[in-house]
C-alpha atoms as a PDB file:
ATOM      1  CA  UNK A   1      -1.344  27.610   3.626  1.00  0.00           C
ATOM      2  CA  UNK A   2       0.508  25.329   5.333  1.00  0.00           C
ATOM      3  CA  UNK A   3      -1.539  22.380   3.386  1.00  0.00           C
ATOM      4  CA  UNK A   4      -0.836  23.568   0.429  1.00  0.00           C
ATOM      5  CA  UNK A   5       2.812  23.767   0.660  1.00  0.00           C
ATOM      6  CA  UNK A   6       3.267  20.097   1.946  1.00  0.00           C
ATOM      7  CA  UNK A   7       1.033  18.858  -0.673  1.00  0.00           C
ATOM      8  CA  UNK A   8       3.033  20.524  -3.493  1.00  0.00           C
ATOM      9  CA  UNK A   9       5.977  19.672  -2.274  1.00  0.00           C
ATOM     10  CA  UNK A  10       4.454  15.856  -2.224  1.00  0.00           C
ATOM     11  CA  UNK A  11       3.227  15.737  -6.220  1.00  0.00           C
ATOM     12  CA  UNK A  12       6.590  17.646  -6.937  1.00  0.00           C
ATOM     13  CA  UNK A  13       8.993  14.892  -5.126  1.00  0.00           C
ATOM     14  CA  UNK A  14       6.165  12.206  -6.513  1.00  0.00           C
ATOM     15  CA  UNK A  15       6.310  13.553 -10.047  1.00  0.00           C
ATOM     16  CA  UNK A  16      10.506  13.208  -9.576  1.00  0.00           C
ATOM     17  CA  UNK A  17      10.304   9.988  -8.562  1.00  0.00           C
ATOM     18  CA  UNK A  18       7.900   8.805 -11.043  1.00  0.00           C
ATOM     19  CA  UNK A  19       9.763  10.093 -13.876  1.00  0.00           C
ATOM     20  CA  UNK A  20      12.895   8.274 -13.147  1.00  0.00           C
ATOM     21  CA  UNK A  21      11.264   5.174 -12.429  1.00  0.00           C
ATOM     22  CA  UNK A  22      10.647   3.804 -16.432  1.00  0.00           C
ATOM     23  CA  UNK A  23      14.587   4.920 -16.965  1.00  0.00           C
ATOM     24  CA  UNK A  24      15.877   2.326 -14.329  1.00  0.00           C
ATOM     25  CA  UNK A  25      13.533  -0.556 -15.692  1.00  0.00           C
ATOM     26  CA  UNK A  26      14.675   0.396 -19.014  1.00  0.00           C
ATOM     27  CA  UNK A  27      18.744   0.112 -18.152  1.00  0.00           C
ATOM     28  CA  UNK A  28      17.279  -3.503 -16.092  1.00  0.00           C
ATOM     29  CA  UNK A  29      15.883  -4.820 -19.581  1.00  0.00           C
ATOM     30  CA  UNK A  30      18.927  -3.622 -21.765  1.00  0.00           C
ATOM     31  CA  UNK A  31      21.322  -5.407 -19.618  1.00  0.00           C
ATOM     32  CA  UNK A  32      19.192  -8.471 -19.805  1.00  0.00           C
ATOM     33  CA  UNK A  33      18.345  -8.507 -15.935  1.00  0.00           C
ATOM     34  CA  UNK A  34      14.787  -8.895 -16.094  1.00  0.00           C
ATOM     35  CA  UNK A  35      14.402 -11.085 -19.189  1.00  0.00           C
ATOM     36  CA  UNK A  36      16.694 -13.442 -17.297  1.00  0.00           C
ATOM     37  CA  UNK A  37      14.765 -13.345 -13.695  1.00  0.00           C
ATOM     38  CA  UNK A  38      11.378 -13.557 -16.321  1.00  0.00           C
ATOM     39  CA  UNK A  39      12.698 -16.828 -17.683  1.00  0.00           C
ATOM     40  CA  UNK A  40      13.262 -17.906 -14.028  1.00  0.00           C
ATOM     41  CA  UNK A  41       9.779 -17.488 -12.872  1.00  0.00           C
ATOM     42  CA  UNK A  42       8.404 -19.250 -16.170  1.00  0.00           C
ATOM     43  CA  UNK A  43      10.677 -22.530 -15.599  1.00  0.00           C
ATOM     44  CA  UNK A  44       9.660 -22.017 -11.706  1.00  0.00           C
ATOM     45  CA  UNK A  45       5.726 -21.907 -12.986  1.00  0.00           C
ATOM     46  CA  UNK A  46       5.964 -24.986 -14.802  1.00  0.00           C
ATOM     47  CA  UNK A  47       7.782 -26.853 -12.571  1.00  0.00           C
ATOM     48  CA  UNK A  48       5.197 -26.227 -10.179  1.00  0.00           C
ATOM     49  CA  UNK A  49       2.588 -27.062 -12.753  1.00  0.00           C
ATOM     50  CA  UNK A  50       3.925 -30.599 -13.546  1.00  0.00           C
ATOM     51  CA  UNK A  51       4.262 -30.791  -9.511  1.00  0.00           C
ATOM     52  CA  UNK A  52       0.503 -30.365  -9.366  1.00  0.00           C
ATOM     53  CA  UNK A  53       0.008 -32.015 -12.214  1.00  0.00           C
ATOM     54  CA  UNK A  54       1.576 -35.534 -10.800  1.00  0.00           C
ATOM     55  CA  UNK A  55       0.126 -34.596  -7.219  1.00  0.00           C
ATOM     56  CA  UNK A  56      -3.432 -34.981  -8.738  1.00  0.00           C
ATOM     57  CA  UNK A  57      -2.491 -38.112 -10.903  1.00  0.00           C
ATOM     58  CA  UNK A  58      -1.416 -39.607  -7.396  1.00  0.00           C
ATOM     59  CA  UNK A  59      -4.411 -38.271  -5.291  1.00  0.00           C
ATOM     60  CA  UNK A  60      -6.391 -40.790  -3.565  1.00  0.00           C
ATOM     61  CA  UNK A  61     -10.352 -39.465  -3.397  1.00  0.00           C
ATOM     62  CA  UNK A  62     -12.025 -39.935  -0.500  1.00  0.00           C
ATOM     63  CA  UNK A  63     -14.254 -42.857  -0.395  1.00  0.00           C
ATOM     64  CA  UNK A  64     -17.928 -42.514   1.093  1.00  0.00           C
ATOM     65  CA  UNK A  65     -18.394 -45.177   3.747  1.00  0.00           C
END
């Protein structure tokens, strides 16, 4: 019985949590907060693509003696 308490008590404070959870990222993308950190990542992707990029213009290949 015991069981069964704890585990409705888990999907109750589970079902709480998950129903709050799309309000928060929805007040996040109306204030602009995560379309701003998105843009971040993008300009941090292709900077790290034209880093690669350049790294495998410059790479020497191993030559077979």
């Amino acid at each position: 019985m015991r069981k069964l308490i704890v585990i409705t008590l888990a999907f109750m404070a589970f079902g709480i949590y998950d129903s709050r959870r799309p309000q928060k990222v929805a007040l996040k993308a109306d204030s602009g907060e995560v379309s701003e950190k998105c843009m971040e990542m993008r300009q941090e992707i292709e900077r790290i693509k034209a880093e690669l990029e350049r790294l495998e213009k410059t790479a020497v290949s191993p030559q077979a003696d």
